[in-house]
Protein backbone atom coordinates (compact mmCIF):
# COMPACT_ATOMS: atom_id res chain seq x y z
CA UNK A 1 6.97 -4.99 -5.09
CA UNK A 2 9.75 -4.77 -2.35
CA UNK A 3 12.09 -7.67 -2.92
CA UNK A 4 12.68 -8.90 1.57
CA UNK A 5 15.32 -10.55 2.44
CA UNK A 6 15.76 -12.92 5.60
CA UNK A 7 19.19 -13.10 7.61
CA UNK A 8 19.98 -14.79 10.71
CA UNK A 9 22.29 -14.33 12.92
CA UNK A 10 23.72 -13.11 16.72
CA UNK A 11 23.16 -9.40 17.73
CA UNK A 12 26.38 -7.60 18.52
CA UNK A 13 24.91 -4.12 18.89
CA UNK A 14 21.29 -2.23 18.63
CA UNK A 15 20.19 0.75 18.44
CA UNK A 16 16.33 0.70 18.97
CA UNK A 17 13.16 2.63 20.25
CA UNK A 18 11.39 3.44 22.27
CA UNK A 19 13.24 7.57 22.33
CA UNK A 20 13.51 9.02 25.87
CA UNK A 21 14.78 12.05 27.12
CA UNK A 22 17.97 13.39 27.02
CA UNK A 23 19.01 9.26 26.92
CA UNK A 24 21.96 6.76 26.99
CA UNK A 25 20.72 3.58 25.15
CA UNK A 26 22.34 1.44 28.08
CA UNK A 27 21.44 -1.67 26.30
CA UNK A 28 24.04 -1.03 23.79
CA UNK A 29 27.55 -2.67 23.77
CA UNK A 30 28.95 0.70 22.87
CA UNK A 31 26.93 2.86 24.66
CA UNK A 32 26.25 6.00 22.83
CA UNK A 33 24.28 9.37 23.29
CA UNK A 34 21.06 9.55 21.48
CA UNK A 35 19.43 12.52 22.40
CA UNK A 36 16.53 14.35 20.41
CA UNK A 37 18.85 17.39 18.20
CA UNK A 38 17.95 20.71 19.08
CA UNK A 39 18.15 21.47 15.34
CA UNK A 40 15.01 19.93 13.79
CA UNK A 41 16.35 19.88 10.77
CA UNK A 42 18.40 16.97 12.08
CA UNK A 43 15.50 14.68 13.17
CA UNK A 44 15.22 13.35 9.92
CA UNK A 45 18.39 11.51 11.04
CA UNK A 46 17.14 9.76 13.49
CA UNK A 47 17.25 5.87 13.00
CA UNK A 48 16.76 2.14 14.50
CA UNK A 49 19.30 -0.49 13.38
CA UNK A 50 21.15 -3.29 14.37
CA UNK A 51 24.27 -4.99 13.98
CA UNK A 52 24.40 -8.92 13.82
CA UNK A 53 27.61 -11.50 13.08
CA UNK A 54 27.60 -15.10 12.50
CA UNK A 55 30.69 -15.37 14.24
CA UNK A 56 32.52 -16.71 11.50
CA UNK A 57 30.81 -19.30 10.00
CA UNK A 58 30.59 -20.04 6.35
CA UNK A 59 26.42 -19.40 5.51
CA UNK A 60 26.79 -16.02 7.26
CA UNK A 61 29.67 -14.78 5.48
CA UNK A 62 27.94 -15.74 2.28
CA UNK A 63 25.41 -14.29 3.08
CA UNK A 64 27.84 -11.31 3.26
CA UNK A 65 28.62 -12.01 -0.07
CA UNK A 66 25.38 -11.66 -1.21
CA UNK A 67 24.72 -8.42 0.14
CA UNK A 68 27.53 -7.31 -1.43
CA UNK A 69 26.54 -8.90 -4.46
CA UNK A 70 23.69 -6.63 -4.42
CA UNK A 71 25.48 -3.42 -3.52
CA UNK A 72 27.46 -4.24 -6.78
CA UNK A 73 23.81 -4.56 -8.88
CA UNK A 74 23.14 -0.92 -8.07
CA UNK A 75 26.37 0.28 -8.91
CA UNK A 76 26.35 -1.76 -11.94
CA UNK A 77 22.70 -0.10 -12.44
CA UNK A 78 23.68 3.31 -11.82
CA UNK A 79 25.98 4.17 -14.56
CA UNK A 80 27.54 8.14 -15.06
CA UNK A 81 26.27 8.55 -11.00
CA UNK A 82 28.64 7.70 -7.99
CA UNK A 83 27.26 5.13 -5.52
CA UNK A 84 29.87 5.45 -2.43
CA UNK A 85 31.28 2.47 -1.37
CA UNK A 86 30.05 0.13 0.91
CA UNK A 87 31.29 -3.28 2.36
CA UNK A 88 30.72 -5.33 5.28
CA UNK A 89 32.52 -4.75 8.51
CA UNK A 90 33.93 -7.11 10.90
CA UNK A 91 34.26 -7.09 14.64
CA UNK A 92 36.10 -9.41 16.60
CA UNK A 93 37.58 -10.39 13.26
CA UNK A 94 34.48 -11.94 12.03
CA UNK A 95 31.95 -10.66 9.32
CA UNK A 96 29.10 -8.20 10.61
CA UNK A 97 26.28 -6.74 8.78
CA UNK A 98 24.20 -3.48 9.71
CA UNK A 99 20.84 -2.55 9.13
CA UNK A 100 18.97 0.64 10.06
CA UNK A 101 15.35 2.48 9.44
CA UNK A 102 14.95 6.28 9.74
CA UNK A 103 12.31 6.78 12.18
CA UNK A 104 10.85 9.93 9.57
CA UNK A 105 10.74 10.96 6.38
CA UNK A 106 10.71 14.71 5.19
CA UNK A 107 6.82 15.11 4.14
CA UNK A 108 7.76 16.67 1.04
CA UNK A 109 8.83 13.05 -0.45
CA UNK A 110 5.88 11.02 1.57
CA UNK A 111 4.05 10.92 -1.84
CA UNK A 112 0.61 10.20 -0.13
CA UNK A 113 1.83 7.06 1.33
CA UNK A 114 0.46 5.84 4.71
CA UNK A 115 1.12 6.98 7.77
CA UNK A 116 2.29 4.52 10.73
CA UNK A 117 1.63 5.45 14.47
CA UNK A 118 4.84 6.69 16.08
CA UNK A 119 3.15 7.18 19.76
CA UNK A 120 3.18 3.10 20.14
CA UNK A 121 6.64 1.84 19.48
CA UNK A 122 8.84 4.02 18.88
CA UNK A 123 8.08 7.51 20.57
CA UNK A 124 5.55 6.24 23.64
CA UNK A 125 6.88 9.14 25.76
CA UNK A 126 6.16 11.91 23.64
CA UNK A 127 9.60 12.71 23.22
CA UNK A 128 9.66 13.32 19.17
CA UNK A 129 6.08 13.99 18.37
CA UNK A 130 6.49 18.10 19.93
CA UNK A 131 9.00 18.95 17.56
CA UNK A 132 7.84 17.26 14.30
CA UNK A 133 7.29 20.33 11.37
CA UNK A 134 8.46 18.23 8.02
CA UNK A 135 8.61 14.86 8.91
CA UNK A 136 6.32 12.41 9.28
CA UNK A 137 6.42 8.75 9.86
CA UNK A 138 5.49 6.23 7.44
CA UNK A 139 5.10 2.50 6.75
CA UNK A 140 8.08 2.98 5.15
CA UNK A 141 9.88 3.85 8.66
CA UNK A 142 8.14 0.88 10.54
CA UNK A 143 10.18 -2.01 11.82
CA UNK A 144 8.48 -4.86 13.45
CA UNK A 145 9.33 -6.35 16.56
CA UNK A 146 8.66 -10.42 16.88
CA UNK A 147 9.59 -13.24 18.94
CA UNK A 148 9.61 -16.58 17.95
CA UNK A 149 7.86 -19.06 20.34
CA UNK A 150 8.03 -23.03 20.10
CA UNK A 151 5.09 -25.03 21.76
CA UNK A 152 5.68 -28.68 22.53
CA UNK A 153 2.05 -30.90 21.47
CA UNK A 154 1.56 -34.64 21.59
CA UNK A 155 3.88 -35.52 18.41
CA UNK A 156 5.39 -32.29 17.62
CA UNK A 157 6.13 -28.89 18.14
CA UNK A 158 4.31 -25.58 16.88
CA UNK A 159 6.34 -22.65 16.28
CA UNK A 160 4.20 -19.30 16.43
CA UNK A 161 5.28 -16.02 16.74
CA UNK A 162 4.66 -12.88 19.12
CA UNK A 163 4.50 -9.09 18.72
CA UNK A 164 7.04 -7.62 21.42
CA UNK A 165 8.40 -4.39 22.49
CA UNK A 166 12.07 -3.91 21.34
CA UNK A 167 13.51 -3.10 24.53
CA UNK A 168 13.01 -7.08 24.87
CA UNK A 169 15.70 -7.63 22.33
CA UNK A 170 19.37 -7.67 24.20
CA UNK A 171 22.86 -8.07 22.69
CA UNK A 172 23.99 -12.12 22.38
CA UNK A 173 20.51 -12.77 21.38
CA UNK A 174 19.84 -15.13 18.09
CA UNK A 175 17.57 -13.07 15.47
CA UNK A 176 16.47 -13.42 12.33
CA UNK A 177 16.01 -9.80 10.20
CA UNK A 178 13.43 -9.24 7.22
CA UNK A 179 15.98 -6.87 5.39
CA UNK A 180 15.29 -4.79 2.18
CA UNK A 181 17.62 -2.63 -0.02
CA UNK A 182 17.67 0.77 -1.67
CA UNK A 183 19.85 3.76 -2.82
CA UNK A 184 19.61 7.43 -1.76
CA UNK A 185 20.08 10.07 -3.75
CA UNK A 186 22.53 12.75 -1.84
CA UNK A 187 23.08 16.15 -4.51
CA UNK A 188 23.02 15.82 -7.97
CA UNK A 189 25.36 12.76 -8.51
CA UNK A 190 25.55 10.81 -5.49
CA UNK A 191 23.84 8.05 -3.96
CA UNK A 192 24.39 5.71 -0.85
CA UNK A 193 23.50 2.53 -0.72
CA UNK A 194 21.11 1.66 2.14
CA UNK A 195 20.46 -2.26 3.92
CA UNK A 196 17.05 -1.42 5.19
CA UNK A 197 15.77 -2.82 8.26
CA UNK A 198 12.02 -4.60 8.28
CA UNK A 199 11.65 -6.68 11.36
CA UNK A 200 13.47 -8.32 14.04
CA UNK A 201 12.23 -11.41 15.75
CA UNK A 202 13.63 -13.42 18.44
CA UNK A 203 14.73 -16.96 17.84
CA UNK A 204 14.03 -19.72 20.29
CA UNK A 205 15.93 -18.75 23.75
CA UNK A 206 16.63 -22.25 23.97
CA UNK A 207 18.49 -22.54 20.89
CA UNK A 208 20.16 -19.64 21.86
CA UNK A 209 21.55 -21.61 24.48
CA UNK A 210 22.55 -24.65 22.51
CA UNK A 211 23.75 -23.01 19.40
CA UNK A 212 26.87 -20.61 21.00
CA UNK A 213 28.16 -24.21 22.19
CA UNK A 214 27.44 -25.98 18.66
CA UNK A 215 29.18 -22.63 17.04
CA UNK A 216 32.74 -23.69 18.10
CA UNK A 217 33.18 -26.77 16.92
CA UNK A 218 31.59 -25.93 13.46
CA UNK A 219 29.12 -28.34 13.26
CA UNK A 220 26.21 -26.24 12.86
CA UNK A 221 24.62 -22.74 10.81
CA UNK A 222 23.40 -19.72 12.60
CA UNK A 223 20.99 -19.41 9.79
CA UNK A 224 17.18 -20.35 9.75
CA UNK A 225 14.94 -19.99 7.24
CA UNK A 226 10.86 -18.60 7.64
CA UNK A 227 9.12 -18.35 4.98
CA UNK A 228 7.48 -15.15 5.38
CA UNK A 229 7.05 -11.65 4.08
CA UNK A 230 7.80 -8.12 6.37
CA UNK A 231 6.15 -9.40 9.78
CA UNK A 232 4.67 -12.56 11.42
CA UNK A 233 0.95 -12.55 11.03
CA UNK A 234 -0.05 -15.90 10.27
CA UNK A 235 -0.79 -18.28 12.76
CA UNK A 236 1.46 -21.14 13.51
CA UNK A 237 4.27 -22.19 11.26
CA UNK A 238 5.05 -26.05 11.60
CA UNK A 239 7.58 -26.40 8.81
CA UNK A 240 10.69 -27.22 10.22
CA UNK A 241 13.14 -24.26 10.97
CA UNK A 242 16.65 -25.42 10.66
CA UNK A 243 16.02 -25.86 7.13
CA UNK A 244 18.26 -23.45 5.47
CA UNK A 245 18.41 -21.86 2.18
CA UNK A 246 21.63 -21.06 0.62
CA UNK A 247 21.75 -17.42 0.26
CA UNK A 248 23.16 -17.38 -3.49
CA UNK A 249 19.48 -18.69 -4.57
CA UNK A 250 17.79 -15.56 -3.15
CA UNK A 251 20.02 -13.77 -4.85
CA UNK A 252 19.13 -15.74 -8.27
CA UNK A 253 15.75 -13.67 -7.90
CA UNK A 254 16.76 -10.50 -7.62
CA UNK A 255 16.77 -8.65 -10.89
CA UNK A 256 16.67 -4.91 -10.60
CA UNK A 257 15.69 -2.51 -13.91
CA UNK A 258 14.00 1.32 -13.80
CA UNK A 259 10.83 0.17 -12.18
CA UNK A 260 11.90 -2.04 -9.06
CA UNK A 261 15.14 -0.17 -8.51
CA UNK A 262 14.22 1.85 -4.93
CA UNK A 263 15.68 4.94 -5.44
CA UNK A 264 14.94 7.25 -2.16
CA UNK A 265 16.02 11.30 -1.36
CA UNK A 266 17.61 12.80 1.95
């Protein structure tokens, strides 16, 4: 089973669906072109990810270090191969981490998994779909798109959680990620490590608010902590969400051997 990760912080840049043609993804910080490749060999490079920072404050940046942690358990796990190297990268002079999906897989390595519907999310124009040969798209390639909602009752306050189209999701906004890892394999010797994204979901808007202001004086974490798997599905959560769990103790479960080692090919 898929050891998923959860990681909170502020989104400095996105790169997300739904495809258009011949598009500029305007709602990225650095705006770049992302238009369907004439080659369609190159499709299978296609991808969703996101950037987020904690803008310096100490339960991000281990959280950093935790990542990295695990970068170092496949290269201690791959032994007589070359894992290239990977660290995280900083903007503004404060940690950032960066996880992506490939929309597609080449069907020759789909292994009879199931397939996910690309017409609803992530291709709703019928942009991709015309020029897919090779590739399909898989649960493996889904990410899910949430946003957190809190409800004020009599005595309390129910948190419950909303599907919602990406395009929803704007740089500056509080997220938390369901993250994964893997390594691909690239030739005979190679392999690159890959943070894979699961799901994004919106954080309270109002804590957005709150929590830049809180930031500067270093008296409170970016991080939250839901206790879920990939998605929201169950119905409302009432436990209270600024608990926090230190990242080092996820990390304390993660043991990685032949048979829960993901090991993907490009």
């Amino acid at each position: 089973e898929e050891l998923v990760l959860r990681v909170q912080g502020f989104l400095v840049d996105a790169s997300l669906p739904p495809l258009r043609r011949d598009q500029c993804v305007l709602r990225q910080i650095h705006c770049n072109s992302r238009q369907i490749p004439t080659n369609t060999h190159r499709l299978i490079d296609l991808k969703q990810s996101v950037t987020i920072t904690g803008l310096g404050v100490q339960p991000f940046d281990d959280a950093a270090a935790a990542v990295l942690a695990v970068y170092h358990q496949f290269s201690a796990h791959l032994k007589g191969h070359h894992l290239r190297i990977w660290q995280p990268e900083r903007a503004n002079a404060h940690l950032t981490l960066t996880f992506g999906n490939r929309y597609l897989t080449a069907a020759k390595f789909s292994d009879n998994e199931p397939h996910a519907d690309l017409s609803e999310v992530v291709d709703p124009f019928n942009v991709l779909r015309p020029h897919l040969s090779s590739q399909v798209h898989l649960q493996e390639n889904v990410v899910e798109y949430w946003q957190c909602c809190t409800h004020c009752c009599i005595r309390s306050q129910i948190t419950s959680f909303k599907r919602i189209k990406p395009d929803a999701i704007m740089p500056g906004t509080m997220v938390e990620l369901q993250v994964a890892f893997a390594v691909a394999k690239l030739g005979r010797h190679d392999y690159i490590f890959l943070p894979k994204l699961r799901a994004v979901c919106i954080l309270n808007r109002d804590y957005n608010t709150s929590i830049i202001k809180l930031l500067s004086a270093r008296t409170v974490s970016p991080l939250k902590k839901m206790k879920r798997k990939v998605g929201y599905d169950d119905d409302n959560d009432k436990e209270n969400v600024d608990t926090v769990e230190a990242p080092q103790r996820w990390l304390k479960r993660l043991t990685l051997d032949d048979n829960q080692m993901e090991v993907s090919k490009v």
